[in-house]
C-alpha atoms as a PDB file:
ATOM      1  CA  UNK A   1       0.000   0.000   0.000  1.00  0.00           C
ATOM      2  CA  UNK A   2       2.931   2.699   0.858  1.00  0.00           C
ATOM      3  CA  UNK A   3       4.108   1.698  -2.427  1.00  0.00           C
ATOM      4  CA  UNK A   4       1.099   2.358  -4.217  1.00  0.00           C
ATOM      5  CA  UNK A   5       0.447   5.451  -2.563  1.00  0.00           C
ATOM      6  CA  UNK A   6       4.338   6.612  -2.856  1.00  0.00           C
ATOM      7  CA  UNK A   7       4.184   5.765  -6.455  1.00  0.00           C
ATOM      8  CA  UNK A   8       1.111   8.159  -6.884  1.00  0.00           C
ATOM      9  CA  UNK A   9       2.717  11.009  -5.224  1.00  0.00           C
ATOM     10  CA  UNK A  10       5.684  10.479  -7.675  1.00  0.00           C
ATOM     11  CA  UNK A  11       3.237  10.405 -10.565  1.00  0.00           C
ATOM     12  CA  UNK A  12       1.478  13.700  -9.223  1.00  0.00           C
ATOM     13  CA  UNK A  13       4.885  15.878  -8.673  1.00  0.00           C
ATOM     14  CA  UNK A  14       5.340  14.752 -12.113  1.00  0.00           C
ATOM     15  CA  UNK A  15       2.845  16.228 -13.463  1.00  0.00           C
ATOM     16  CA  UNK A  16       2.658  18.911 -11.748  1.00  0.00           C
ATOM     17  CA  UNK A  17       6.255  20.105 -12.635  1.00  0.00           C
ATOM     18  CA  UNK A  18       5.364  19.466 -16.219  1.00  0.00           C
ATOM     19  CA  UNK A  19       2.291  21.649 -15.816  1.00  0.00           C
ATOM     20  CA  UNK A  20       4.867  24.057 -14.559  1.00  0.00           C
ATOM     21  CA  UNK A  21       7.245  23.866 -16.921  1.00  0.00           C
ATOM     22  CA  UNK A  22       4.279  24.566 -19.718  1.00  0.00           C
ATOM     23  CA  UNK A  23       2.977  27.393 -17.587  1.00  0.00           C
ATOM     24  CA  UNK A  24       6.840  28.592 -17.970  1.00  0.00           C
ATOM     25  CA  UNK A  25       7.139  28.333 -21.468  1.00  0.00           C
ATOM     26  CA  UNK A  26       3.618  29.882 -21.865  1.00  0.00           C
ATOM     27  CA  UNK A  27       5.178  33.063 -19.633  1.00  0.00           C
ATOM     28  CA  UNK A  28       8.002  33.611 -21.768  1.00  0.00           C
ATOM     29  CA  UNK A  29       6.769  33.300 -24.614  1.00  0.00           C
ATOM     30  CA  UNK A  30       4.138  35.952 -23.821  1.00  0.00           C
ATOM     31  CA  UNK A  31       6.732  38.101 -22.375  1.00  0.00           C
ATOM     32  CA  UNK A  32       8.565  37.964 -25.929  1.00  0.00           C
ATOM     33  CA  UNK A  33       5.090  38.853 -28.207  1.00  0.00           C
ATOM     34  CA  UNK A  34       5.624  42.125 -25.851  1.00  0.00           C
ATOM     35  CA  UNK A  35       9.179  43.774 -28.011  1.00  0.00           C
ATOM     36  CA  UNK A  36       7.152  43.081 -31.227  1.00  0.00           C
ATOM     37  CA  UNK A  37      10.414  42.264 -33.016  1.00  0.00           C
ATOM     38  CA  UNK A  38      10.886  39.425 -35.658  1.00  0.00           C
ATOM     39  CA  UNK A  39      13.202  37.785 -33.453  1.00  0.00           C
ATOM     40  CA  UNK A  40      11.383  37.925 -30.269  1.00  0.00           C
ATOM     41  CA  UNK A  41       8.254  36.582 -32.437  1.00  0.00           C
ATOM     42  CA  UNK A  42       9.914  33.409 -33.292  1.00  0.00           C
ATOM     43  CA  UNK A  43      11.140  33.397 -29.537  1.00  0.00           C
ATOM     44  CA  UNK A  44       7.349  33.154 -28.906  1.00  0.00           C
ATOM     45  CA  UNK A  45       6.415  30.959 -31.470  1.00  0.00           C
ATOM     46  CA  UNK A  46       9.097  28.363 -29.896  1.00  0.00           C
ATOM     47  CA  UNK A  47       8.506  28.802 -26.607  1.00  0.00           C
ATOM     48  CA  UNK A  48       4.428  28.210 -27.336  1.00  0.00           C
ATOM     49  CA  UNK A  49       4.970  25.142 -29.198  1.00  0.00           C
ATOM     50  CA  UNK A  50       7.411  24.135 -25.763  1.00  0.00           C
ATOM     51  CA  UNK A  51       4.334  24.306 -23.921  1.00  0.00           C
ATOM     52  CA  UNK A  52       2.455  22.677 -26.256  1.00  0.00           C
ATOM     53  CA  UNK A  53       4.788  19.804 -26.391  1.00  0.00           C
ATOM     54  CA  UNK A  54       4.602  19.287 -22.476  1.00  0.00           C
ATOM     55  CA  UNK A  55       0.334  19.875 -22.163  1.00  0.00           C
ATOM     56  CA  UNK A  56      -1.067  19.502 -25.473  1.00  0.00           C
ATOM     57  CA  UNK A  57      -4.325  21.115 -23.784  1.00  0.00           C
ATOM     58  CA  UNK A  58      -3.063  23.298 -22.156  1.00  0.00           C
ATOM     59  CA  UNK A  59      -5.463  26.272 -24.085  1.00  0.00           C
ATOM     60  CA  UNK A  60      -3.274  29.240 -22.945  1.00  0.00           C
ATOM     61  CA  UNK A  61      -0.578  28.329 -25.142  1.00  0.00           C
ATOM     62  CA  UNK A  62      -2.531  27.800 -28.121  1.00  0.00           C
ATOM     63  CA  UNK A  63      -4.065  31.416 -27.445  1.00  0.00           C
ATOM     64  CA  UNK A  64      -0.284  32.469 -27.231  1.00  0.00           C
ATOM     65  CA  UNK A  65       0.765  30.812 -30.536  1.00  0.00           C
ATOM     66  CA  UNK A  66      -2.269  31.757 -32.404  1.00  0.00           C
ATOM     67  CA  UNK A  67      -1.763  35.671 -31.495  1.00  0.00           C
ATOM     68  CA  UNK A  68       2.304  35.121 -32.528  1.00  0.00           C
ATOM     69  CA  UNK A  69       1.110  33.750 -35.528  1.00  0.00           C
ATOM     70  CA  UNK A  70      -1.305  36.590 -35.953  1.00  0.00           C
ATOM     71  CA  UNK A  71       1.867  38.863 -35.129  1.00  0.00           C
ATOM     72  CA  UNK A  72       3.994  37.021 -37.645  1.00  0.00           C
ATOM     73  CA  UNK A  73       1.198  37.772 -40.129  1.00  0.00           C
ATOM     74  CA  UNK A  74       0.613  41.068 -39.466  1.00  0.00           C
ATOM     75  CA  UNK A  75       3.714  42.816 -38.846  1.00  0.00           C
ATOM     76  CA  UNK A  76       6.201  40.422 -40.249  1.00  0.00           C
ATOM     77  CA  UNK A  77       5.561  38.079 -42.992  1.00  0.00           C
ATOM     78  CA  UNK A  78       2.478  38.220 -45.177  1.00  0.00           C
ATOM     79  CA  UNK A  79       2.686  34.559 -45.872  1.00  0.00           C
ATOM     80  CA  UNK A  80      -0.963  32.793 -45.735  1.00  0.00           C
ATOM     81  CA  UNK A  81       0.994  30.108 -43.463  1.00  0.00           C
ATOM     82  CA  UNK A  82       1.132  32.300 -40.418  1.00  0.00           C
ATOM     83  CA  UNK A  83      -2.375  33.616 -41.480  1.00  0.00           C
ATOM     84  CA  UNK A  84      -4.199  30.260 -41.273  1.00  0.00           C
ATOM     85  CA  UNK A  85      -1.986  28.562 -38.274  1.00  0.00           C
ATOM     86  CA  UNK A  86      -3.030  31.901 -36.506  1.00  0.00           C
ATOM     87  CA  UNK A  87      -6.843  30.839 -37.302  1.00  0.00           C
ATOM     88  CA  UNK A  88      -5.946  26.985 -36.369  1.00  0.00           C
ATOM     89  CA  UNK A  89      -4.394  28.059 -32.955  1.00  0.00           C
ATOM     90  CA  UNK A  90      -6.639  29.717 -32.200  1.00  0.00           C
ATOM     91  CA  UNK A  91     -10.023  27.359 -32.313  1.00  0.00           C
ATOM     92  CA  UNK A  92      -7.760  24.790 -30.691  1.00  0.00           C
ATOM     93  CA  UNK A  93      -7.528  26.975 -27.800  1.00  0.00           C
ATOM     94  CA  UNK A  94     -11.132  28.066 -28.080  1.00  0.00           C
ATOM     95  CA  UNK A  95     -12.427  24.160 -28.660  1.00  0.00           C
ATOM     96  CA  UNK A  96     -10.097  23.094 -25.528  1.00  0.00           C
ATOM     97  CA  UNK A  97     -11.031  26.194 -23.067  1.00  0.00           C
ATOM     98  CA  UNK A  98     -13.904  28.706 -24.572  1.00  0.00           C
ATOM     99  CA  UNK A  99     -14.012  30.620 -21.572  1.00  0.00           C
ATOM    100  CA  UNK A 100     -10.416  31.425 -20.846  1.00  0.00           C
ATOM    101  CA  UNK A 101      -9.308  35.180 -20.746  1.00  0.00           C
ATOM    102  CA  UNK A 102      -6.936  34.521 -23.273  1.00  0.00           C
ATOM    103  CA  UNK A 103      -9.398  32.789 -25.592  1.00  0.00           C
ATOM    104  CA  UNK A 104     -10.922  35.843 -25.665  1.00  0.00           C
ATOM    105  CA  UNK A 105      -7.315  37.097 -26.449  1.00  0.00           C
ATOM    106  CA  UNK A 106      -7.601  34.630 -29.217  1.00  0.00           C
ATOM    107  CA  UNK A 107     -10.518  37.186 -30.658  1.00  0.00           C
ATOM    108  CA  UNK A 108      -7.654  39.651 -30.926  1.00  0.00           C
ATOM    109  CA  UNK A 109      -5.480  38.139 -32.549  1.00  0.00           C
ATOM    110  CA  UNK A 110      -8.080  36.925 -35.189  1.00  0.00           C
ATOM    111  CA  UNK A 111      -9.392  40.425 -35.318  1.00  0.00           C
ATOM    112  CA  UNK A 112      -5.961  41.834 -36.232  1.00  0.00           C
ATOM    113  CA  UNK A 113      -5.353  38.720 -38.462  1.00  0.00           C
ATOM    114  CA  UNK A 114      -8.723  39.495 -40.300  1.00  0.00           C
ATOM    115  CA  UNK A 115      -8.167  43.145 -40.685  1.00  0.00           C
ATOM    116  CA  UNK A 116      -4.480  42.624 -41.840  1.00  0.00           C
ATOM    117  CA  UNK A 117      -5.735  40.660 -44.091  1.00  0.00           C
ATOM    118  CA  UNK A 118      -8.659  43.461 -44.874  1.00  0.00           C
ATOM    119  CA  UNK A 119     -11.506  40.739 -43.985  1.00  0.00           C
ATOM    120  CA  UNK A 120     -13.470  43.829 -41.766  1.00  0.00           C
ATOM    121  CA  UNK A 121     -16.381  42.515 -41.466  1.00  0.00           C
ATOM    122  CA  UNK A 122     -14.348  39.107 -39.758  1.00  0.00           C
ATOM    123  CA  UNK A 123     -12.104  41.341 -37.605  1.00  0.00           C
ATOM    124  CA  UNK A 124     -15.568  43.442 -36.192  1.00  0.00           C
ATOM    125  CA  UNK A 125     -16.941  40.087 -35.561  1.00  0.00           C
ATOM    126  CA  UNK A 126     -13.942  39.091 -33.248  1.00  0.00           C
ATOM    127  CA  UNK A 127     -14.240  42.770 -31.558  1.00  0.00           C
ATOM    128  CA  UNK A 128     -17.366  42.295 -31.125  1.00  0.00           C
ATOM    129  CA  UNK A 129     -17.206  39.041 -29.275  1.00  0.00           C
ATOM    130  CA  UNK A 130     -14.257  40.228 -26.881  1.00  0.00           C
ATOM    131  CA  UNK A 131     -16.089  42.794 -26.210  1.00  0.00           C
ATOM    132  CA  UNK A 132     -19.190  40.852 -24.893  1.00  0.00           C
ATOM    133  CA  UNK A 133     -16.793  38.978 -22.884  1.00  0.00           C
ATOM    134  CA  UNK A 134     -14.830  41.956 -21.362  1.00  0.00           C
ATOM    135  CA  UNK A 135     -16.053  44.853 -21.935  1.00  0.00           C
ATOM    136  CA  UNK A 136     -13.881  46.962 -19.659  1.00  0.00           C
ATOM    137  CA  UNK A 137     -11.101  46.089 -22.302  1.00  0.00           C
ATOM    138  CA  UNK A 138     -10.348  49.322 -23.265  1.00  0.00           C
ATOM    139  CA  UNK A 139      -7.866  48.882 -25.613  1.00  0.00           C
ATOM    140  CA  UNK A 140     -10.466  47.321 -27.746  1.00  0.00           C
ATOM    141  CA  UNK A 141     -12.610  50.432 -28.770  1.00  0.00           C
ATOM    142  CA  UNK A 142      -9.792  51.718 -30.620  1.00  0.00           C
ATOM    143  CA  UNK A 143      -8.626  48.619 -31.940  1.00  0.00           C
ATOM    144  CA  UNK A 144     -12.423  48.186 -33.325  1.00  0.00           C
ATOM    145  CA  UNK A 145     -12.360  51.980 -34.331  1.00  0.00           C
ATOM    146  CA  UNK A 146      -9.114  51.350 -36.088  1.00  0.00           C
ATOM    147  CA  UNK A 147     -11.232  48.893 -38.234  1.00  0.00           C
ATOM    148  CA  UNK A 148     -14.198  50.744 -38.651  1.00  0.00           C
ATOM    149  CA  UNK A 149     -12.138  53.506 -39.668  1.00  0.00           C
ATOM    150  CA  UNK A 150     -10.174  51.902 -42.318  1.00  0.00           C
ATOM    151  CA  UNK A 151     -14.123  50.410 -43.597  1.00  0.00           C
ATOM    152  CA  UNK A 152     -14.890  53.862 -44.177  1.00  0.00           C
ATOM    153  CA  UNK A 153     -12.442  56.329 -45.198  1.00  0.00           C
ATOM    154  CA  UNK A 154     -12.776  59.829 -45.586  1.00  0.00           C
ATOM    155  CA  UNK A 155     -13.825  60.420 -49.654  1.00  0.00           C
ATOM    156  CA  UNK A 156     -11.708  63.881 -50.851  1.00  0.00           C
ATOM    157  CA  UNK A 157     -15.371  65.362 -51.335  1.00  0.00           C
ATOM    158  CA  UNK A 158     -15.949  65.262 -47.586  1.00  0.00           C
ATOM    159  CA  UNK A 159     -12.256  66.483 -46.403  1.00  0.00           C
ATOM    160  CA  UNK A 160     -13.113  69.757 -48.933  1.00  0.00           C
ATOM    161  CA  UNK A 161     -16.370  69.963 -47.522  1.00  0.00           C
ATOM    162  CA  UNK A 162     -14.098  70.277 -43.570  1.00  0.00           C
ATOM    163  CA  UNK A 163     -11.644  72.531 -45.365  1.00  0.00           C
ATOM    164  CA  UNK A 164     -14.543  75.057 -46.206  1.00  0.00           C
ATOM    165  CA  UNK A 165     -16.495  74.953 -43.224  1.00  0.00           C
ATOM    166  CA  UNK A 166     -13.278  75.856 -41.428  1.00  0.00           C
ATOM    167  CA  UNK A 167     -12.797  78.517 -43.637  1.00  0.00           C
ATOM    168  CA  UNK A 168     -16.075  79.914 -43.160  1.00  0.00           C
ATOM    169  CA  UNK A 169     -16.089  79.475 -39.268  1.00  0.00           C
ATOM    170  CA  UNK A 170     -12.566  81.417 -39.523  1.00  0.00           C
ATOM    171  CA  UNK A 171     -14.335  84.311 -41.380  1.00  0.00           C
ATOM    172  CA  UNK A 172     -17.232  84.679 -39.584  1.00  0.00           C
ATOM    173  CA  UNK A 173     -15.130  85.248 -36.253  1.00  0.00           C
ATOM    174  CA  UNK A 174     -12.992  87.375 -37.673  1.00  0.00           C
ATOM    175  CA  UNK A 175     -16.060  89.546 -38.836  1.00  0.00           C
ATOM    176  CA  UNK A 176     -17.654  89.312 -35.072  1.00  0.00           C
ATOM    177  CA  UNK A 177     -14.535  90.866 -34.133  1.00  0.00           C
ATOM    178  CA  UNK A 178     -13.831  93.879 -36.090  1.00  0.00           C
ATOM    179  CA  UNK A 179     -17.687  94.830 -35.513  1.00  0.00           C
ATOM    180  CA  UNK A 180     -17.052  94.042 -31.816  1.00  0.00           C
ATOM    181  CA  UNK A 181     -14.283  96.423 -31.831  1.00  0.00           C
ATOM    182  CA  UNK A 182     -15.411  99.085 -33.552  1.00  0.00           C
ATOM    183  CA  UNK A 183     -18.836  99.424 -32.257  1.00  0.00           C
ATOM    184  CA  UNK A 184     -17.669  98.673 -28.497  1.00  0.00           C
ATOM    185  CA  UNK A 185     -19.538 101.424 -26.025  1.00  0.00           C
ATOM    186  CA  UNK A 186     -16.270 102.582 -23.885  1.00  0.00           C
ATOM    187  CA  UNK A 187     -16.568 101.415 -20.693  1.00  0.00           C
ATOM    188  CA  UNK A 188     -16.600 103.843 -17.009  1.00  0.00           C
ATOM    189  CA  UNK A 189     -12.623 103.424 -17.288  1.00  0.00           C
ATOM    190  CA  UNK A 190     -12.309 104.877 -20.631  1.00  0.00           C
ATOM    191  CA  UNK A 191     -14.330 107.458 -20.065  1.00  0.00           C
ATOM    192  CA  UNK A 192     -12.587 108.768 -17.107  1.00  0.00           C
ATOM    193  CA  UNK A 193      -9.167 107.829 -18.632  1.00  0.00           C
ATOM    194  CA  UNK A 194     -10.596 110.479 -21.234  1.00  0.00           C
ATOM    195  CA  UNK A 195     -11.311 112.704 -18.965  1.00  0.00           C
ATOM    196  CA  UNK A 196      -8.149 112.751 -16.928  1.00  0.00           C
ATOM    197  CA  UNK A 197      -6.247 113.036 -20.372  1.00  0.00           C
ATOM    198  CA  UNK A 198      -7.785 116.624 -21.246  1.00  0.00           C
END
C-alpha cells in the first residue's frame, strides 16, 4: 500500500512540474510577443509550441501561438501560413477552453489577423465578441475603431467639404470681431481715462 500510494505522489509531482514547466514556457513566450520584433516573435512561437509539447491542452498556449502567428502575419511576414496557423491556434484553444481570458485574447489576434488581411467585417466580428466577454477592455474600442475607420475612409469630397467649413467658421469670427471692436460702447474706465487726459 505505501508503495502504491508513494508511487502516486511520484506520478502527481510529475505532473505537476510538467504543468509548470508549460505554464513557464507559456510566460516567456508571452513576455517575448511584448518587443514586437521578428526575433522575439519566433522566440514566442518556440517557446508556445514548448508548452504545447509538455500539455497539449493546455489552451493558454494555443491562445499564445495563435496571437504570434497573428503577429507574424501582421507585422512580419504576409505569408498565408502564419495567417491560417493563426486561425488553427486559435479554435484549438477556443475548442479546448472557450471561456479562458486569453481565448478571448484569441478574438484579438483573429481580429488583427482578419483586418491585416482586410476581412473587416471578420475582424468586427472578433471585436465584437471580446467585447461581450470583457467589456472593460479598453484597448479594444480603438482597436475596433481602427477597423471601422479603415471600412470607411474619408472620400476627398468630404475632407473639402471640412476645409470650407473651417474657412467659413474662420471668417465669420474674424467679422464678429472687427464689428465688436469698432462698435464697443467705452466702458466707465475709458471714459474717465478720457477725462483725466484733457
Amino acid at each position: 500500500m505505501k508503495k502504491i500510494i508513494l508511487s502516486l505522489l511520484f506520478i502527481t509531482l510529475i505532473g505537476l512540474v510538467s504543468a509548470q514547466s508549460a505554464m513557464d514556457f507559456y510566460l516567456e513566450g508571452e513576455d517575448y510577443l511584448l518587443s514586437v520584433t521578428s526575433e522575439d516573435n519566433a522566440k514566442a512561437i518556440t517557446a508556445f509550441q514548448e508548452a504545447i509539447s509538455i500539455d497539449s491542452e493546455f489552451s493558454h498556449a494555443y491562445a499564445g501561438l495563435s496571437k504570434a502567428y497573428a503577429q507574424k502575419y501582421q507585422y512580419f511576414d504576409k505569408d498565408e501560413q502564419w495567417y491560417n496557423l493563426a486561425i488553427q491556434n486559435a479554435e484549438k484553444a477556443q475548442t479546448i477552453d472557450p471561456l479562458t481570458y486569453d481565448v478571448s485574447e484569441t478574438h484579438l489576434a483573429l481580429a488583427r489577423v482578419y483586418a491585416a488581411k482586410g476581412e473587416d467585417k471578420k475582424a468586427e466580428q472578433e471585436y465584437e465578441q471580446m467585447l461581450s466577454l470583457y467589456p472593460d477592455y479598453k484597448d479594444l474600442y480603438s482597436n475596433l475603431n481602427e477597423v471601422l475607420d479603415e471600412k470607411q475612409p474619408v472620400s476627398l469630397e468630404k475632407k473639402s467639404n471640412i476645409i470650407w467649413i473651417v474657412i467659413i467658421i474662420i471668417i465669420v469670427v474674424i467679422i464678429i470681431s472687427i464689428v465688436y471692436f469698432k462698435y464697443k460702447k467705452p466702458n466707465q474706465n475709458t471714459k474717465l481715462k478720457n477725462t483725466l487726459d484733457y
